[in-house]
N, C-alpha and C. Protein backbone atom coordinates (compact mmCIF):
# COMPACT_ATOMS: atom_id res chain seq x y z
N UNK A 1 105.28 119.05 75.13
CA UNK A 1 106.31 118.04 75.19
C UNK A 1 107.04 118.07 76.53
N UNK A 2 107.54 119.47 77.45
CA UNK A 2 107.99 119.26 78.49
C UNK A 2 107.30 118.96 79.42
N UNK A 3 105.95 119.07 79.24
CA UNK A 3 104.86 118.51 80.41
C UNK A 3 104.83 116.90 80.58
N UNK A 4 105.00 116.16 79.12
CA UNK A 4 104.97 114.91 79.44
C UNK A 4 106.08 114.12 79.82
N UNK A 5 107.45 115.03 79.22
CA UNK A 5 109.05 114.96 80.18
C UNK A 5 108.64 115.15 81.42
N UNK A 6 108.48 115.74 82.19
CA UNK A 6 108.28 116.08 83.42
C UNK A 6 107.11 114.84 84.34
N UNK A 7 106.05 114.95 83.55
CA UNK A 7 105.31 113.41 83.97
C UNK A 7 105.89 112.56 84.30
N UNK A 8 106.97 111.85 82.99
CA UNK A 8 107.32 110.58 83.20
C UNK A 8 108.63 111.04 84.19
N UNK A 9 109.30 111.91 84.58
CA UNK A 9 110.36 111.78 85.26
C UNK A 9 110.02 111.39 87.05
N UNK A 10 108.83 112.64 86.96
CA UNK A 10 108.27 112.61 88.22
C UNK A 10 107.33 111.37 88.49
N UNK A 11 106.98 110.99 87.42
CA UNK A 11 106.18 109.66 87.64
C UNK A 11 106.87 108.45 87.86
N UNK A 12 108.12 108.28 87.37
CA UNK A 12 108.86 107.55 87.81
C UNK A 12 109.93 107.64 88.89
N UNK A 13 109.69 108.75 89.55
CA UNK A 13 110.21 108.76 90.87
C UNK A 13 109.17 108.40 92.26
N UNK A 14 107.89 109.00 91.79
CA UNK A 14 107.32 108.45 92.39
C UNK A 14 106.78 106.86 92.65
N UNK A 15 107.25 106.46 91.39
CA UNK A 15 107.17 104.77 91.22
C UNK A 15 108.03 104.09 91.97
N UNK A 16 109.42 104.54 92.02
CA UNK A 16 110.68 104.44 92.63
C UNK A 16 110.48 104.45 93.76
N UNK A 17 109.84 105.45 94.70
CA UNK A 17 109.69 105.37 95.98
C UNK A 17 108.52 104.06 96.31
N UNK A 18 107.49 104.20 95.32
CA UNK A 18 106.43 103.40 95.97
C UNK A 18 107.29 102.06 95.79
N UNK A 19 107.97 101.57 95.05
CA UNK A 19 108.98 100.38 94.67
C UNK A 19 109.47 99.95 96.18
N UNK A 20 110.37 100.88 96.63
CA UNK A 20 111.21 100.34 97.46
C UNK A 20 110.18 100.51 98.81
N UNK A 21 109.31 101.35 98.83
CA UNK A 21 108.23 100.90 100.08
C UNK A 21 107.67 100.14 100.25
N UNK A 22 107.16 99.17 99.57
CA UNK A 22 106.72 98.37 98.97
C UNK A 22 107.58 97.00 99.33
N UNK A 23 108.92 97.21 98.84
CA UNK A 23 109.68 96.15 98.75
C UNK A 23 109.70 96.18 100.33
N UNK A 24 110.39 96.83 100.99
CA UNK A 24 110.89 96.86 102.57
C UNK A 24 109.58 96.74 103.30
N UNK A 25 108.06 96.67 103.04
CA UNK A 25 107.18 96.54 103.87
C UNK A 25 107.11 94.79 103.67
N UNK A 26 107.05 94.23 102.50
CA UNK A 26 106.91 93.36 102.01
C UNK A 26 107.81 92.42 103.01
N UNK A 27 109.41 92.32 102.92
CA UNK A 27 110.54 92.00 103.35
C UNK A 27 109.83 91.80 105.13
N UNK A 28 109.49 93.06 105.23
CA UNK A 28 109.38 93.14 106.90
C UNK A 28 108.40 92.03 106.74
N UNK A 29 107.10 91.68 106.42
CA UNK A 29 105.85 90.79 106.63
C UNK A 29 106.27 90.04 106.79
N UNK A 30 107.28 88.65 105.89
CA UNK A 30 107.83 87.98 105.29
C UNK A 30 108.61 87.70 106.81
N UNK A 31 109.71 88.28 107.26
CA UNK A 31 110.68 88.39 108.03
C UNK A 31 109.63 87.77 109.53
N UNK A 32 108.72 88.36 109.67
CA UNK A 32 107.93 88.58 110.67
C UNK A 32 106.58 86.96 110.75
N UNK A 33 106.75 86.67 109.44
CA UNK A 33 105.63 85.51 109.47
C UNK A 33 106.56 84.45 109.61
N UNK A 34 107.88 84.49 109.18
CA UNK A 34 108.76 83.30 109.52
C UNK A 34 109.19 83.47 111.20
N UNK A 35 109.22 84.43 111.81
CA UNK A 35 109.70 84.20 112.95
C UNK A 35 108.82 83.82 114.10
N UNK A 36 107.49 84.29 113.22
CA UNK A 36 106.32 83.34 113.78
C UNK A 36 105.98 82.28 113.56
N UNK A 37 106.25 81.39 112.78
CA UNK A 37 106.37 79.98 112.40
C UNK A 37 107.25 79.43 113.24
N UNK A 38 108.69 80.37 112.98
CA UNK A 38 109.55 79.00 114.00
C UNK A 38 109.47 79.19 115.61
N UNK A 39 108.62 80.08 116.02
CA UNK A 39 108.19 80.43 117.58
C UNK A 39 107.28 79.64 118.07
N UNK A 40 106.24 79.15 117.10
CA UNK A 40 105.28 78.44 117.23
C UNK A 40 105.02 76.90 117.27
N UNK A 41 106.15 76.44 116.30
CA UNK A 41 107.16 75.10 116.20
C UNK A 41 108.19 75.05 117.14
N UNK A 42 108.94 75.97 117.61
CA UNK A 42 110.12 75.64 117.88
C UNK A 42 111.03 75.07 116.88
N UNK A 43 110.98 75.61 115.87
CA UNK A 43 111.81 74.78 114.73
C UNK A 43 112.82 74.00 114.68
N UNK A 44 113.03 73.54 113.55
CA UNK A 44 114.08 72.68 113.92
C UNK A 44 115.47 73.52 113.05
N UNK A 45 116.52 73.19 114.28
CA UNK A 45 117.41 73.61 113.69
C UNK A 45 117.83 75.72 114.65
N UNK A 46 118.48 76.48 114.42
CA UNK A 46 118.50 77.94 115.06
C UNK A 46 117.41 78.48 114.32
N UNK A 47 117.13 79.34 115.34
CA UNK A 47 116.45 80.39 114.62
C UNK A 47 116.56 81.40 113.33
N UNK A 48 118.26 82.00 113.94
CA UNK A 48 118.58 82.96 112.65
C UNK A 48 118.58 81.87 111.20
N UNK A 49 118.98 80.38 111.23
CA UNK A 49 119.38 80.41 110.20
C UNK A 49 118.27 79.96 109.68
N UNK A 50 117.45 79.36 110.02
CA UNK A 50 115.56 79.60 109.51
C UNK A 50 115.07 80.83 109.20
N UNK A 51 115.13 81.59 109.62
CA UNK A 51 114.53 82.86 108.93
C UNK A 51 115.98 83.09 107.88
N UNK A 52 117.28 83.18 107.93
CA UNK A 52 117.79 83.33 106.94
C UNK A 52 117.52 82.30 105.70
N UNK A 53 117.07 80.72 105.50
CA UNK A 53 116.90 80.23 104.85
C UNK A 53 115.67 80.81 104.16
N UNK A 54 114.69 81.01 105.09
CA UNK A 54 113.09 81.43 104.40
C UNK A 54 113.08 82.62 103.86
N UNK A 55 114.17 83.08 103.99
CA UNK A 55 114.20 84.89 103.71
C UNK A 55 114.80 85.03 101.90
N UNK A 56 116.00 83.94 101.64
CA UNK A 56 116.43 83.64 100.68
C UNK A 56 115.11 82.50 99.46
N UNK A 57 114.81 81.93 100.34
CA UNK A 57 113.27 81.22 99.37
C UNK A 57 112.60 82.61 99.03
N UNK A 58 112.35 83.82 99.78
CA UNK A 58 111.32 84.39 99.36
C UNK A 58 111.96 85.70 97.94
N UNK A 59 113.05 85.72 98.55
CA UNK A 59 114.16 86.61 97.32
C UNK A 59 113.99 85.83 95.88
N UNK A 60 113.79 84.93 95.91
CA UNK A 60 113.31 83.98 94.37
C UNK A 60 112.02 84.05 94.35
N UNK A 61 111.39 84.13 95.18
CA UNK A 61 109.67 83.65 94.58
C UNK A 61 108.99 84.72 94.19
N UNK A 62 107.67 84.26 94.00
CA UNK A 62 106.88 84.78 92.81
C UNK A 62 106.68 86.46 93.77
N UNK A 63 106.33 86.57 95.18
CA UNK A 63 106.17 88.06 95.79
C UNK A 63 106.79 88.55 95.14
N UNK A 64 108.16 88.56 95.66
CA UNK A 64 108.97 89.41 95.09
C UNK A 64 109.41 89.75 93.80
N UNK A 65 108.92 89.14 92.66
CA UNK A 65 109.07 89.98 91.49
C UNK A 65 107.76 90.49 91.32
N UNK A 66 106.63 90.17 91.49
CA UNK A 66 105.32 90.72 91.69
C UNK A 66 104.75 92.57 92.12
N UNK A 67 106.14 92.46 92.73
CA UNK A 67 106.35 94.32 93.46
C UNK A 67 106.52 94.84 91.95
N UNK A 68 107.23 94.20 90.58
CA UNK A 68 108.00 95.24 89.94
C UNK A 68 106.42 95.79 89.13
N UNK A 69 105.15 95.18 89.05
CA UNK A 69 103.80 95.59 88.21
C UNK A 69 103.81 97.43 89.36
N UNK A 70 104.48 97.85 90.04
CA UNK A 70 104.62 99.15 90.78
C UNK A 70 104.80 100.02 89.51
N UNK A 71 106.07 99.38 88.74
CA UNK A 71 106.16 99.88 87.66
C UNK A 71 105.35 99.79 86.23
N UNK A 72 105.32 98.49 86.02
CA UNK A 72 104.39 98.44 84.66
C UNK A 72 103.01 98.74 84.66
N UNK A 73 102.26 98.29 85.68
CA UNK A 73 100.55 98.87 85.58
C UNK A 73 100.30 100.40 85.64
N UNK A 74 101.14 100.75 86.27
CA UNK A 74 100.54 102.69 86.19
C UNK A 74 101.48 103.31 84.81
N UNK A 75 102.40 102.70 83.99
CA UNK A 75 102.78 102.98 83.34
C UNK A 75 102.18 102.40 81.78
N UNK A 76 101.61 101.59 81.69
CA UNK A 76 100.69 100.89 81.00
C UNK A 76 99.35 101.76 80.93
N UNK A 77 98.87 102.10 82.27
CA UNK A 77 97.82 103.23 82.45
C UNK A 77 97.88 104.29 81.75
N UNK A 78 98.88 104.70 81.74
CA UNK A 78 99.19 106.14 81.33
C UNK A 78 99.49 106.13 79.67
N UNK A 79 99.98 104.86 79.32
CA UNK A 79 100.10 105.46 77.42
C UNK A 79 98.71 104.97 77.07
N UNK A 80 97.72 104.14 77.55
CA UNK A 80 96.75 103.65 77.63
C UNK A 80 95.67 104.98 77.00
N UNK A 81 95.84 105.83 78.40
CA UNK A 81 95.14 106.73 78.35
C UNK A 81 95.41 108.24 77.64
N UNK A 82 96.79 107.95 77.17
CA UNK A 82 97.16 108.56 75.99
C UNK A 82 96.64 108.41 74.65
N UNK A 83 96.65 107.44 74.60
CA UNK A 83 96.17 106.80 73.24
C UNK A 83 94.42 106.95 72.91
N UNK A 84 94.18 106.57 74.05
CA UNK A 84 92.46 106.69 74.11
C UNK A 84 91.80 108.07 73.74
N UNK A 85 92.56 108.70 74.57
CA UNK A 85 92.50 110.13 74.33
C UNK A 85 92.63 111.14 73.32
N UNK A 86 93.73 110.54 72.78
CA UNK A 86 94.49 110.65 71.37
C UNK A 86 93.82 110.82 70.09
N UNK A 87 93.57 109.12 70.21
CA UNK A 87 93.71 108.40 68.93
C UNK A 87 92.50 107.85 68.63
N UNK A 88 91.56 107.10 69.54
CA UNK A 88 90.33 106.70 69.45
C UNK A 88 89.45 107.42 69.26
């Protein structure tokens, strides 16, 4: 029983980190493909507030909740293969 306490604590720290690495690599791409768009256009309108507009579109869209399967697929894995192991 403390082995699988210890799993999920450490497994979810390690989820935690891959989370926010994840998130901030993501953020950076994002940050970096808009400032190449409006370099390439010359956009209309400033710069900062184009990438601040596109930066706020991407805080709603589908990427970014897409990071949180960091958490559910390896955790899904794991009672998965509990069970299989288990019970089947």
């Amino acid at each position: 029983m403390i082995g699988m306490i210890r799993l999920a604590v450490f497994g979810f720290l390690g989820m935690t980190v891959m989370y926010f690495l994840l998130s901030i690599y993501s953020r950076s791409t994002q940050r970096e493909e808009l400032e190449k768009e409006w370099d390439a256009e010359q956009g209309p309108g400033d710069r900062d507030d184009f990438i601040a507009a596109g930066m706020a579109a991407y805080e709603k869209g589908l990427r970014k909740k897409l990071i949180w399967l960091v958490y559910v697929i390896p955790t899904l894995a794991v009672i998965a293969a509990i069970y299989l192991l288990n019970f089947a």
